[in-house]
Protein backbone atom coordinates (compact mmCIF):
# COMPACT_ATOMS: atom_id res chain seq x y z
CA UNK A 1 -11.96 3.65 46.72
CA UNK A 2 -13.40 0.79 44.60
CA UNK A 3 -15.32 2.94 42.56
CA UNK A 4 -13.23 5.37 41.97
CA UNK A 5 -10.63 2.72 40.60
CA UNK A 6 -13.78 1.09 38.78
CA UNK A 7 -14.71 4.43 37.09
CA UNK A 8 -10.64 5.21 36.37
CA UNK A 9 -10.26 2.05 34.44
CA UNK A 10 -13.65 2.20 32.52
CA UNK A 11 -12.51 6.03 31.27
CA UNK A 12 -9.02 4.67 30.65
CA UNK A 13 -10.32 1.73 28.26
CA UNK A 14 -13.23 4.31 27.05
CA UNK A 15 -10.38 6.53 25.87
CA UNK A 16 -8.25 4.07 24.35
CA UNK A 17 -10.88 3.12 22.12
CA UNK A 18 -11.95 6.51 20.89
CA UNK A 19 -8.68 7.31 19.52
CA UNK A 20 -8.94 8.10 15.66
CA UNK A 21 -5.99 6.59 12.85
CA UNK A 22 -4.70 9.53 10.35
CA UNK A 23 -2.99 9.04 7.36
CA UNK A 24 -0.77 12.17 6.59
CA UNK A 25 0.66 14.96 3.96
CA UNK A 26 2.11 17.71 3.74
CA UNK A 27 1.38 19.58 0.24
CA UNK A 28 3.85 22.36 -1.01
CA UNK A 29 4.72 24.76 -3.49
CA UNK A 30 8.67 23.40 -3.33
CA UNK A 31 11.10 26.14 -4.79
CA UNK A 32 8.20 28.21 -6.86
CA UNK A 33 8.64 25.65 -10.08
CA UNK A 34 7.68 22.27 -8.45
CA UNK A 35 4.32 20.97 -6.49
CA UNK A 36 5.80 18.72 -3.68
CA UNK A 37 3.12 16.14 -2.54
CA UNK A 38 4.86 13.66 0.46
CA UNK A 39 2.34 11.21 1.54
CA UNK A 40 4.08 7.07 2.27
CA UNK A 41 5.96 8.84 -1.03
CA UNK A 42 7.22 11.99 -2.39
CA UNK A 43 5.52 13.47 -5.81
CA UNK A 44 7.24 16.35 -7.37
CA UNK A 45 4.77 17.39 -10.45
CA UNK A 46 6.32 20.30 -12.04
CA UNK A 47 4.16 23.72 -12.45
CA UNK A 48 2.67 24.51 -15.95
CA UNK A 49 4.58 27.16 -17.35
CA UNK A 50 3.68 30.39 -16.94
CA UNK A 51 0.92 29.27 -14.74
CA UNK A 52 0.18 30.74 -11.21
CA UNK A 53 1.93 28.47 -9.06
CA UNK A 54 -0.37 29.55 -6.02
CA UNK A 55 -3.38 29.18 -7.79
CA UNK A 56 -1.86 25.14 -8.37
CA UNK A 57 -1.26 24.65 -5.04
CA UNK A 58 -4.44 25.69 -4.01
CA UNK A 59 -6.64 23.37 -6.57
CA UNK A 60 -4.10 20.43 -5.41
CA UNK A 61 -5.42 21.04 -1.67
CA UNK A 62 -9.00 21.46 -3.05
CA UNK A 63 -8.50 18.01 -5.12
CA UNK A 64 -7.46 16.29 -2.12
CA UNK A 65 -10.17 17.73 0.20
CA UNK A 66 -12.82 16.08 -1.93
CA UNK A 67 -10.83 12.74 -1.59
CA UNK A 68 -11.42 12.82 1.71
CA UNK A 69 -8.37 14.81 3.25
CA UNK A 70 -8.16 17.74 5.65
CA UNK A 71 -6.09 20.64 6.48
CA UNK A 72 -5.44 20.53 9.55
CA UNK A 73 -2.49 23.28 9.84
CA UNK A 74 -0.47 25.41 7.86
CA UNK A 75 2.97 26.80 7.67
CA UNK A 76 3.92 29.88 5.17
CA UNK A 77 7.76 30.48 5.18
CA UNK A 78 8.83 34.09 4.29
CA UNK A 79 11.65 35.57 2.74
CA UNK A 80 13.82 38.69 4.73
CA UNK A 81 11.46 41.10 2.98
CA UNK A 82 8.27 39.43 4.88
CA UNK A 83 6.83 37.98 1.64
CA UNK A 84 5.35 34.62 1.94
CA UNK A 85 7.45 32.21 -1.02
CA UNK A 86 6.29 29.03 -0.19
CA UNK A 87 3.20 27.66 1.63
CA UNK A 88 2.56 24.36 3.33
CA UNK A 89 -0.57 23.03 4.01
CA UNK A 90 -0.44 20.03 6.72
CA UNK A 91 -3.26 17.00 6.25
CA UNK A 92 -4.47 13.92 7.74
CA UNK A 93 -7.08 11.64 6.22
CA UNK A 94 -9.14 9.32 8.56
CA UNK A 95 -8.40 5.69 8.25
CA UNK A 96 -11.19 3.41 7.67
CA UNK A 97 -10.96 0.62 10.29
């Protein structure tokens, strides 16, 4: 019985210490004009005009990948007609301890 609550309490502090710190985002294509960015704070950069507002969204993830982030989900929402109109892409970023 002492073992077994020796080797509990040696995986229990194990664990505890093996837990990884993420700092989130969620990146956006907010109403088809606006690139929403919400980290500690929301960025709203507006779309070029006449630019592909997909293509945008997609070089934001990629610029955020090589600082480091990762996509770690993603949500589309669709319209009644089935057609994605906006796309969220969920990230974390590990924290440097």
């Amino acid at each position: 019985m002492t073992l077994l609550t020796a080797l509990f309490f040696f995986g229990l502090l194990v664990g505890l210490q093996a837990q990884d710190k993420y700092e989130y985002a969620i990146v956006s294509n907010f109403d088809l004009t606006r690139l929403c960015v919400i980290k500690h704070t929301a960025e709203y950069p507006t779309f070029p005009k006449g630019s592909d507002n997909w293509g945008e969204l997609t070089k934001k993830v990629e610029e955020m990948n090589k600082e480091g982030w990762e996509v770690y989900n993603t949500a589309p929402t669709f319209n009644s007609y089935g057609t994605v109109i906006q796309e969220h892409y969920y990230m974390r970023r590990k924290l440097k301890e």
